[in-house]
PDB file of N, CA and C in Angstrom:
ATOM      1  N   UNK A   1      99.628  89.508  41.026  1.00  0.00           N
ATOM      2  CA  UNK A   1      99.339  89.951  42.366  1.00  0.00           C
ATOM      3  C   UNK A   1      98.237  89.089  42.969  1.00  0.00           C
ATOM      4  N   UNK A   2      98.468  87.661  43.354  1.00  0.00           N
ATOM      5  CA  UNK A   2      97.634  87.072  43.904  1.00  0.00           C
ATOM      6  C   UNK A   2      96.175  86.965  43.037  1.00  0.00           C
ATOM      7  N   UNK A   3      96.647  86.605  41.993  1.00  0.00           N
ATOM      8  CA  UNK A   3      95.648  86.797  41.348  1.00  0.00           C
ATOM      9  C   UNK A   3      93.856  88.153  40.680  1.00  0.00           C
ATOM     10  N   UNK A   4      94.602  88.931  41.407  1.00  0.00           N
ATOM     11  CA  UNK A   4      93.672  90.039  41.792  1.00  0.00           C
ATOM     12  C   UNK A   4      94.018  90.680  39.673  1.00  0.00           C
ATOM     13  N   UNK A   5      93.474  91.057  39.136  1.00  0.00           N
ATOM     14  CA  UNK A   5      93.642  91.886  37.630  1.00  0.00           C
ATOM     15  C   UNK A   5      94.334  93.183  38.250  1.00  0.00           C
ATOM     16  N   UNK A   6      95.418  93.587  37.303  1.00  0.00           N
ATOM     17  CA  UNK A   6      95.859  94.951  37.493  1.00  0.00           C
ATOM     18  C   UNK A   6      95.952  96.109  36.091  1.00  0.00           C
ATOM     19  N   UNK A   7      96.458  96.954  36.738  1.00  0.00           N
ATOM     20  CA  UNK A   7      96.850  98.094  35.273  1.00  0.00           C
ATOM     21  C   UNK A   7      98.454  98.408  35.141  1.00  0.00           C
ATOM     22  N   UNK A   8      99.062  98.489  34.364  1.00  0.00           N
ATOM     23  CA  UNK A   8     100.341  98.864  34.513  1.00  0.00           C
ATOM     24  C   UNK A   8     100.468  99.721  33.604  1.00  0.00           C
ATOM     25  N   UNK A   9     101.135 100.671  34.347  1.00  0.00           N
ATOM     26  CA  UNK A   9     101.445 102.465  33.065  1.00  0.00           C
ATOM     27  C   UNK A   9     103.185 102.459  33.660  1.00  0.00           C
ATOM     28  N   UNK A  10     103.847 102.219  32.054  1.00  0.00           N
ATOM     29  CA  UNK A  10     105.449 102.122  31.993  1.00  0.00           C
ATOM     30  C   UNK A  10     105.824 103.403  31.506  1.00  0.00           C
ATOM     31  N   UNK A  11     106.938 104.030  32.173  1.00  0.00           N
ATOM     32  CA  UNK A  11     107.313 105.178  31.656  1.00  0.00           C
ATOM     33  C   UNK A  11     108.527 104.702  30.511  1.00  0.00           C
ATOM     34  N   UNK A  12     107.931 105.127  28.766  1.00  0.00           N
ATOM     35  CA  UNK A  12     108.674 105.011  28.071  1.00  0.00           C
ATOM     36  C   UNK A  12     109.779 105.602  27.789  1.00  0.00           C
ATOM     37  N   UNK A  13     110.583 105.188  27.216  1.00  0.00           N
ATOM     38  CA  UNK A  13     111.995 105.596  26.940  1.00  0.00           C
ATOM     39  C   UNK A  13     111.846 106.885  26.160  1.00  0.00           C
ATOM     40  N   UNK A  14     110.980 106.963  25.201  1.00  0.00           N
ATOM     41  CA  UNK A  14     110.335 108.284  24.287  1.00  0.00           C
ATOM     42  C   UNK A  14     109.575 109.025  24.805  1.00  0.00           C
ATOM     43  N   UNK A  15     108.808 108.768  26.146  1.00  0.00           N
ATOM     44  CA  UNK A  15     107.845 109.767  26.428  1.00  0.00           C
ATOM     45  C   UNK A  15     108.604 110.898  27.263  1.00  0.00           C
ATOM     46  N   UNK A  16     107.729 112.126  26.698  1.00  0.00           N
ATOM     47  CA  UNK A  16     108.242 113.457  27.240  1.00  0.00           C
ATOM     48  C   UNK A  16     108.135 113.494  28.642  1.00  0.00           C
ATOM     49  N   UNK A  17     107.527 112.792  29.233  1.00  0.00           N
ATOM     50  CA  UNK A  17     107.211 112.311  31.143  1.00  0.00           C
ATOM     51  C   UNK A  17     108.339 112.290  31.602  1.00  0.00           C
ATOM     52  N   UNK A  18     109.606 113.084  31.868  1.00  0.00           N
ATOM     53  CA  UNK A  18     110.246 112.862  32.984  1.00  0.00           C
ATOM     54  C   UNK A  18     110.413 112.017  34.342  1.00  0.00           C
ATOM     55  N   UNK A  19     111.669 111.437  35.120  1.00  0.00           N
ATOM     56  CA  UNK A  19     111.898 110.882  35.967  1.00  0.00           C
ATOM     57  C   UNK A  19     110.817 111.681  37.279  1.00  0.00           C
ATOM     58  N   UNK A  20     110.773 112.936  37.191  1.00  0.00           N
ATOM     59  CA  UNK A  20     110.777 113.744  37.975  1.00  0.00           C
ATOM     60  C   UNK A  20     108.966 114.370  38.617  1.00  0.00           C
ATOM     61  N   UNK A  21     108.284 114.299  36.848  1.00  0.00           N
ATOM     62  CA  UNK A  21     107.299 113.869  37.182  1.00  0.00           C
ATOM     63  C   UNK A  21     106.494 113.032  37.138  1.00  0.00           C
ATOM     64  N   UNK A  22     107.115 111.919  36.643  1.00  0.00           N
ATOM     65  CA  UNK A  22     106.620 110.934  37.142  1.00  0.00           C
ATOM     66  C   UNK A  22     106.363 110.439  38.705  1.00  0.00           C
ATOM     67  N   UNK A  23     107.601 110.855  39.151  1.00  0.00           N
ATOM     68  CA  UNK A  23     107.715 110.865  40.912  1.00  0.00           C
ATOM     69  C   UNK A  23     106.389 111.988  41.482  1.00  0.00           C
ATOM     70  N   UNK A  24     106.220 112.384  40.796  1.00  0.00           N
ATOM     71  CA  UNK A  24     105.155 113.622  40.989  1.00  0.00           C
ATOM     72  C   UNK A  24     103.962 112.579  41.271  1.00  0.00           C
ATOM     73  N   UNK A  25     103.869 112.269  40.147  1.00  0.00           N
ATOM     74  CA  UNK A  25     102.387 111.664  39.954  1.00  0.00           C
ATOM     75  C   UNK A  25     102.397 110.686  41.071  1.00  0.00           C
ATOM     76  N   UNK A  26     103.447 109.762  41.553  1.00  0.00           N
ATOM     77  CA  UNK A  26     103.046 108.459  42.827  1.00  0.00           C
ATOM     78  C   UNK A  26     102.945 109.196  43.676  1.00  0.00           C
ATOM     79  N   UNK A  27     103.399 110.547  43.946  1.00  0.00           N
ATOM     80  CA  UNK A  27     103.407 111.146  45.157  1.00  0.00           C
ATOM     81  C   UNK A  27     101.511 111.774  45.435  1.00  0.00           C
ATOM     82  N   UNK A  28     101.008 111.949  44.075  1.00  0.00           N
ATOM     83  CA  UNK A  28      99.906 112.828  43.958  1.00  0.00           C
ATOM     84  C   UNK A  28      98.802 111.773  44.344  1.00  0.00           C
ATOM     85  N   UNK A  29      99.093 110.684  43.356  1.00  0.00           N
ATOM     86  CA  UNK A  29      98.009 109.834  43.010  1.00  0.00           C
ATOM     87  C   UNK A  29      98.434 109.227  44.866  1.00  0.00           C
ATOM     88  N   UNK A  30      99.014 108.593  45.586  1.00  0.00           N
ATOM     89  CA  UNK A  30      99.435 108.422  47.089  1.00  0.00           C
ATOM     90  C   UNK A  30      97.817 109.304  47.873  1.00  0.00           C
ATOM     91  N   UNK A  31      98.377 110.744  47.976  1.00  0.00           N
ATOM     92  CA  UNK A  31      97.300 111.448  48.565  1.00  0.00           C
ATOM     93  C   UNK A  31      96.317 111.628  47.978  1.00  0.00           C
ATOM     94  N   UNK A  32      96.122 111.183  46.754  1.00  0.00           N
ATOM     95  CA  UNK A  32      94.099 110.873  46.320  1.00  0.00           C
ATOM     96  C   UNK A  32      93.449 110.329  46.678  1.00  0.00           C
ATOM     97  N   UNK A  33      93.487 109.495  47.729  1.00  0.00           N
ATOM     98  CA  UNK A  33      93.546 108.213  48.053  1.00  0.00           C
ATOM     99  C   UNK A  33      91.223 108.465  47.757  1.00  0.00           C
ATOM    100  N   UNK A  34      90.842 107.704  47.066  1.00  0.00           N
ATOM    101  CA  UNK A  34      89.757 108.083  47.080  1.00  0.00           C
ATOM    102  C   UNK A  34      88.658 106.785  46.892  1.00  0.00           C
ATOM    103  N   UNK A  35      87.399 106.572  47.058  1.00  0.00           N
ATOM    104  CA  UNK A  35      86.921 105.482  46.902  1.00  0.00           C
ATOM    105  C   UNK A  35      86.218 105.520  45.170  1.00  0.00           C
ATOM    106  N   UNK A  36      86.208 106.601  44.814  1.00  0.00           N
ATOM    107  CA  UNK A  36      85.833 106.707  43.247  1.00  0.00           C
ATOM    108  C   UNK A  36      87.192 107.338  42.104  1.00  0.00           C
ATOM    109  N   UNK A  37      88.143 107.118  42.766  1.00  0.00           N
ATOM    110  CA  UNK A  37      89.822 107.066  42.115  1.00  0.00           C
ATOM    111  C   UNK A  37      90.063 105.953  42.168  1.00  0.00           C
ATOM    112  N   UNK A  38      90.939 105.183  41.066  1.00  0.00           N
ATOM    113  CA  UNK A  38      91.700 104.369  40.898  1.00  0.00           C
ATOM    114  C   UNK A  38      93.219 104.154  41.900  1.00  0.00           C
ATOM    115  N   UNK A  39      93.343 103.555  42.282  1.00  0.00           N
ATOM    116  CA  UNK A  39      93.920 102.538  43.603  1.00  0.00           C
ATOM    117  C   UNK A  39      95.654 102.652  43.014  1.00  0.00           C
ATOM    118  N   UNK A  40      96.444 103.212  43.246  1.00  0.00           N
ATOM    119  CA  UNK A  40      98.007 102.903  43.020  1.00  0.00           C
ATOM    120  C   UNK A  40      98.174 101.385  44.085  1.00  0.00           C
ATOM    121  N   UNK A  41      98.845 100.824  43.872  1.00  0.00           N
ATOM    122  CA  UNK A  41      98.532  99.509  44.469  1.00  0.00           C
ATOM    123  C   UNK A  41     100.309  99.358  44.566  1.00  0.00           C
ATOM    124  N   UNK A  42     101.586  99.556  43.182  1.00  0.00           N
ATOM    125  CA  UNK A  42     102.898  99.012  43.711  1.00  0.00           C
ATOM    126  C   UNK A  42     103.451 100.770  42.813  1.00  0.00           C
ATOM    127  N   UNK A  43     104.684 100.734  42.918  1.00  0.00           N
ATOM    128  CA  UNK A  43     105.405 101.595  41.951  1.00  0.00           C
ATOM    129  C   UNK A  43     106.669 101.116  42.248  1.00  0.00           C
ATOM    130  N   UNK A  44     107.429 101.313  40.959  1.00  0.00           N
ATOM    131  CA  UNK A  44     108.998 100.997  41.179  1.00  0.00           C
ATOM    132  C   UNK A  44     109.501 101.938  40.154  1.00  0.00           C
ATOM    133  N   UNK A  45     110.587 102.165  40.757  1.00  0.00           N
ATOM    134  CA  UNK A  45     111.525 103.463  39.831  1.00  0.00           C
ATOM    135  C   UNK A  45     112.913 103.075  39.964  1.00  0.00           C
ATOM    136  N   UNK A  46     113.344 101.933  40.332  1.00  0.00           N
ATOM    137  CA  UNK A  46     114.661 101.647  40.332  1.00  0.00           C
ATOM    138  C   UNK A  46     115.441 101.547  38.659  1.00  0.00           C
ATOM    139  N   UNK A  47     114.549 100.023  38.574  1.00  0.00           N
ATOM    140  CA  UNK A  47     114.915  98.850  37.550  1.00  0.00           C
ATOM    141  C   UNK A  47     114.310  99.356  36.113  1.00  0.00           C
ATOM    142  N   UNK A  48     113.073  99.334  36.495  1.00  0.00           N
ATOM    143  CA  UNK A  48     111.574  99.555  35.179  1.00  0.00           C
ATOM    144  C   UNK A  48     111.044 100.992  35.774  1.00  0.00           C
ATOM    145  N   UNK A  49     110.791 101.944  35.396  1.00  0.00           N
ATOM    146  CA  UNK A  49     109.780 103.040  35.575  1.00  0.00           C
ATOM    147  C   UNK A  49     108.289 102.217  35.453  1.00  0.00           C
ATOM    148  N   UNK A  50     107.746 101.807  36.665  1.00  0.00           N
ATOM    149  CA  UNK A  50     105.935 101.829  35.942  1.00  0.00           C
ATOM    150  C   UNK A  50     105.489 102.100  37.601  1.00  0.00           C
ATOM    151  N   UNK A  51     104.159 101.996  36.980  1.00  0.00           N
ATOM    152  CA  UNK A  51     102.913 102.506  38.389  1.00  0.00           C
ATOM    153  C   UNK A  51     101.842 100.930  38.270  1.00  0.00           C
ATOM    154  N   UNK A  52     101.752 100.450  39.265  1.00  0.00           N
ATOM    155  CA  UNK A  52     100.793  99.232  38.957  1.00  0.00           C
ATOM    156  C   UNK A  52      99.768  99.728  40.250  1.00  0.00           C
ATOM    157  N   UNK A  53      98.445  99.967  39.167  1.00  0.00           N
ATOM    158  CA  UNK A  53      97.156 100.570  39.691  1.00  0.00           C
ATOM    159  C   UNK A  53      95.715  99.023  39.188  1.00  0.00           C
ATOM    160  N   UNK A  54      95.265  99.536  40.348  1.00  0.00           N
ATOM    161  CA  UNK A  54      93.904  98.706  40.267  1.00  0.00           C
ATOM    162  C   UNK A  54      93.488  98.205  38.627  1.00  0.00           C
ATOM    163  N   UNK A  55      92.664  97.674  38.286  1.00  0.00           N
ATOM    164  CA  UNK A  55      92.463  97.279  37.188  1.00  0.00           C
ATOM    165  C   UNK A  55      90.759  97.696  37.068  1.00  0.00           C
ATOM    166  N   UNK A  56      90.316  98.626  36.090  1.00  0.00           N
ATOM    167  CA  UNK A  56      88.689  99.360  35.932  1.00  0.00           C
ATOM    168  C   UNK A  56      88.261  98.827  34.617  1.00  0.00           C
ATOM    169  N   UNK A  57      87.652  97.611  34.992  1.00  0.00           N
ATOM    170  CA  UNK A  57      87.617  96.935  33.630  1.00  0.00           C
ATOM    171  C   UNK A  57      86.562  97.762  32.486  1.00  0.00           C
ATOM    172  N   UNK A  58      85.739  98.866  33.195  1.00  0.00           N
ATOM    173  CA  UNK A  58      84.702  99.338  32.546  1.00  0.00           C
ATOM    174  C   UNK A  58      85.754 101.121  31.723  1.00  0.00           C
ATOM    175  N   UNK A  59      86.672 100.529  31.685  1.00  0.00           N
ATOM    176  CA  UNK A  59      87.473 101.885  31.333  1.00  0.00           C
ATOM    177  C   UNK A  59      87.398 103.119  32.808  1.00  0.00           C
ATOM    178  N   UNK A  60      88.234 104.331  32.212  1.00  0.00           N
ATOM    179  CA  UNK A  60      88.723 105.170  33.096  1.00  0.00           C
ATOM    180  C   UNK A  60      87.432 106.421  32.833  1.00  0.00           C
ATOM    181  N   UNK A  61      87.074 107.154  33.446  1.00  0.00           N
ATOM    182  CA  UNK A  61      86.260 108.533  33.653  1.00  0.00           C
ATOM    183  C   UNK A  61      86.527 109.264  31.896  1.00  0.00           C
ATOM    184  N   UNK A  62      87.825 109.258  31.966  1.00  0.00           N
ATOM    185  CA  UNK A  62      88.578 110.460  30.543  1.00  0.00           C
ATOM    186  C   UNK A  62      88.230 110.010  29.213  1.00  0.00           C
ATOM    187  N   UNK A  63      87.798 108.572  29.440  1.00  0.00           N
ATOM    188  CA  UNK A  63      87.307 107.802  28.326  1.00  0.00           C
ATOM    189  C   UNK A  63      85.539 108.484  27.844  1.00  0.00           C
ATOM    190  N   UNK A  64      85.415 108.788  28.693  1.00  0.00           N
ATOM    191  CA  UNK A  64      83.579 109.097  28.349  1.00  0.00           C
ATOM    192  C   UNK A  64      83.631 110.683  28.317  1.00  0.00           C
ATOM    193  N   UNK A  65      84.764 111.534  29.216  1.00  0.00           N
ATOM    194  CA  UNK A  65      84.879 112.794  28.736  1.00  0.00           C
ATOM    195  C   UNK A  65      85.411 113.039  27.569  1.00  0.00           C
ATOM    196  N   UNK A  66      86.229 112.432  27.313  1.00  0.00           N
ATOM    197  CA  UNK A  66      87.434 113.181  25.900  1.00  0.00           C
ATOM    198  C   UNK A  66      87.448 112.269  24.830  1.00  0.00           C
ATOM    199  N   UNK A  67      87.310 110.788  24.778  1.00  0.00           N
ATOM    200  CA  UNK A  67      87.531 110.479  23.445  1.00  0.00           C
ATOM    201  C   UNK A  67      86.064 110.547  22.588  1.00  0.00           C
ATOM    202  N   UNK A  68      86.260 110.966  21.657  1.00  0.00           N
ATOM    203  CA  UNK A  68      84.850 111.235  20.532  1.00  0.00           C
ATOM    204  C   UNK A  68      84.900 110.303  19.865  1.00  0.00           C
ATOM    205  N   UNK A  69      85.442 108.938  20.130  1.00  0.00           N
ATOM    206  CA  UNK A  69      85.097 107.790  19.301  1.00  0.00           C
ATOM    207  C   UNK A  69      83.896 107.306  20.141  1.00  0.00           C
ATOM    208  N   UNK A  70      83.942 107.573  21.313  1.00  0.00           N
ATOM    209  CA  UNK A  70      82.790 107.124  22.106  1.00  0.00           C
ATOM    210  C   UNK A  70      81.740 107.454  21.952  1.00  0.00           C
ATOM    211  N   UNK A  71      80.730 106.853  21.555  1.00  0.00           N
ATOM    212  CA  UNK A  71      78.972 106.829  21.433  1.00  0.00           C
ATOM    213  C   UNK A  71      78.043 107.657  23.179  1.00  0.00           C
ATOM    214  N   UNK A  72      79.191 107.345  23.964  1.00  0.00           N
ATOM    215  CA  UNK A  72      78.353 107.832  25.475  1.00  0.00           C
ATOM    216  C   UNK A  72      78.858 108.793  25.856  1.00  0.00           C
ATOM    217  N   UNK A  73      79.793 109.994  25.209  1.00  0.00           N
ATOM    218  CA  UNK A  73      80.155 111.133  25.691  1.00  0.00           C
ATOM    219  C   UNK A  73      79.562 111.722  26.830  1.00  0.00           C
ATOM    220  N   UNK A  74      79.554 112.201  28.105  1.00  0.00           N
ATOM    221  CA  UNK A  74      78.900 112.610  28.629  1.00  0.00           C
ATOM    222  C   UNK A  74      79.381 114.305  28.562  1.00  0.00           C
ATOM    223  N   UNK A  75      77.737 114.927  29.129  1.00  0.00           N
ATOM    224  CA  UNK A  75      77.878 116.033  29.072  1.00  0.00           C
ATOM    225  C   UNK A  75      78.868 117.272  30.238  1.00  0.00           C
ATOM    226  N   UNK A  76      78.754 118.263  29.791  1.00  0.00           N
ATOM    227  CA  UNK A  76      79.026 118.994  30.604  1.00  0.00           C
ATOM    228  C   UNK A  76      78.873 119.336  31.896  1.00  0.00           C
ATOM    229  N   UNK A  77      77.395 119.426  31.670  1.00  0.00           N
ATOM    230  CA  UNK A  77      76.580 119.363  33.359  1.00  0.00           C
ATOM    231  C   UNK A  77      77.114 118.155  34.172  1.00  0.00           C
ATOM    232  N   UNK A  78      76.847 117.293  33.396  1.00  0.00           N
ATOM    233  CA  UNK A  78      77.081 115.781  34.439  1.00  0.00           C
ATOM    234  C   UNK A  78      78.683 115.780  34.635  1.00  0.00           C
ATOM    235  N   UNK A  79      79.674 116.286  33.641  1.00  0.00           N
ATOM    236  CA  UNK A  79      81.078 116.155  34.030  1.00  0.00           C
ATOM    237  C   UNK A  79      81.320 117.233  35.201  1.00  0.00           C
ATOM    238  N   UNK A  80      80.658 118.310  35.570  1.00  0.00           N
ATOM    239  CA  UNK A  80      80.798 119.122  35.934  1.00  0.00           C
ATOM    240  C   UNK A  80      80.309 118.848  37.486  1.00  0.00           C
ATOM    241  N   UNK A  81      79.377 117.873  38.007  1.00  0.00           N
ATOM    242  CA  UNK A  81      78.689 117.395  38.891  1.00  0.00           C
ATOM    243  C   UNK A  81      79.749 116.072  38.985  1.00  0.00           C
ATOM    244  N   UNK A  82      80.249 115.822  38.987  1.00  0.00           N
ATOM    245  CA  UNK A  82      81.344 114.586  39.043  1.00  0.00           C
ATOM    246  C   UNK A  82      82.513 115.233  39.790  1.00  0.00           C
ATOM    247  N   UNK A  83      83.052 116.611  39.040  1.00  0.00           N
ATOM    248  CA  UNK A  83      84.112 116.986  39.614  1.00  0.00           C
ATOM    249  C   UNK A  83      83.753 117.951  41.179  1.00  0.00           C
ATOM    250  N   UNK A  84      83.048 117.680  41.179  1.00  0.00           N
ATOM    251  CA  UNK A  84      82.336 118.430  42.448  1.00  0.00           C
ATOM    252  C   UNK A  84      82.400 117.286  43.661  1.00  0.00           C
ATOM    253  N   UNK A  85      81.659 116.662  43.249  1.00  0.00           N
ATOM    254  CA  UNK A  85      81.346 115.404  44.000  1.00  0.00           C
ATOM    255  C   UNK A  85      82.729 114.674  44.189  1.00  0.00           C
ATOM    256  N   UNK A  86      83.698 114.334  43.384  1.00  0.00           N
ATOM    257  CA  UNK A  86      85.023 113.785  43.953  1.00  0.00           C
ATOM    258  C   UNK A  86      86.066 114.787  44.414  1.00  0.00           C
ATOM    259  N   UNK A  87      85.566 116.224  44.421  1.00  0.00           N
ATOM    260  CA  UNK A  87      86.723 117.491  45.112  1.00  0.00           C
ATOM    261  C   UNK A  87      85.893 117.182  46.172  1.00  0.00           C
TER     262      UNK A  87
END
């Protein structure tokens, strides 16, 4: 894409993700439109199922909430002040 870095999320042949919501999600992630959300940028559902979104080279938000391999977990309070602030 003009050189710009991207993300691409393919809907696999095995994943339990449906045609249906997947269509969900371009429709959702469409009206998020947010300046601290990640950017849907193309989608195609013809040929290939994928979503091609901005590229967050510092990882995604869910990374510092949920995985416990991570050393920077953040807390509750502060996750809780995040979801405030982007509703």
């Amino acid at each position: 894409m003009n050189g710009q870095e991207i993300a691409v999320k393919k809907l696999s042949k095995k994943s339990r993700q449906g045609i249906h919501e997947f269509q969900n999600e371009v429709i959702l992630i469409a009206k998020l439109q947010h300046r601290y959300l990640v950017r849907l940028l193309r989608c195609c559902i013809k040929r290939q199922t994928m979503l091609i979104y901005e590229y967050m080279p510092n990882k995604s938000l869910d990374s510092f909430i949920f995985d416990q391999a991570q050393s920077t977990l953040i807390n509750w309070e502060k996750c809780f002040s995040i979801i405030i602030w982007i509703a």
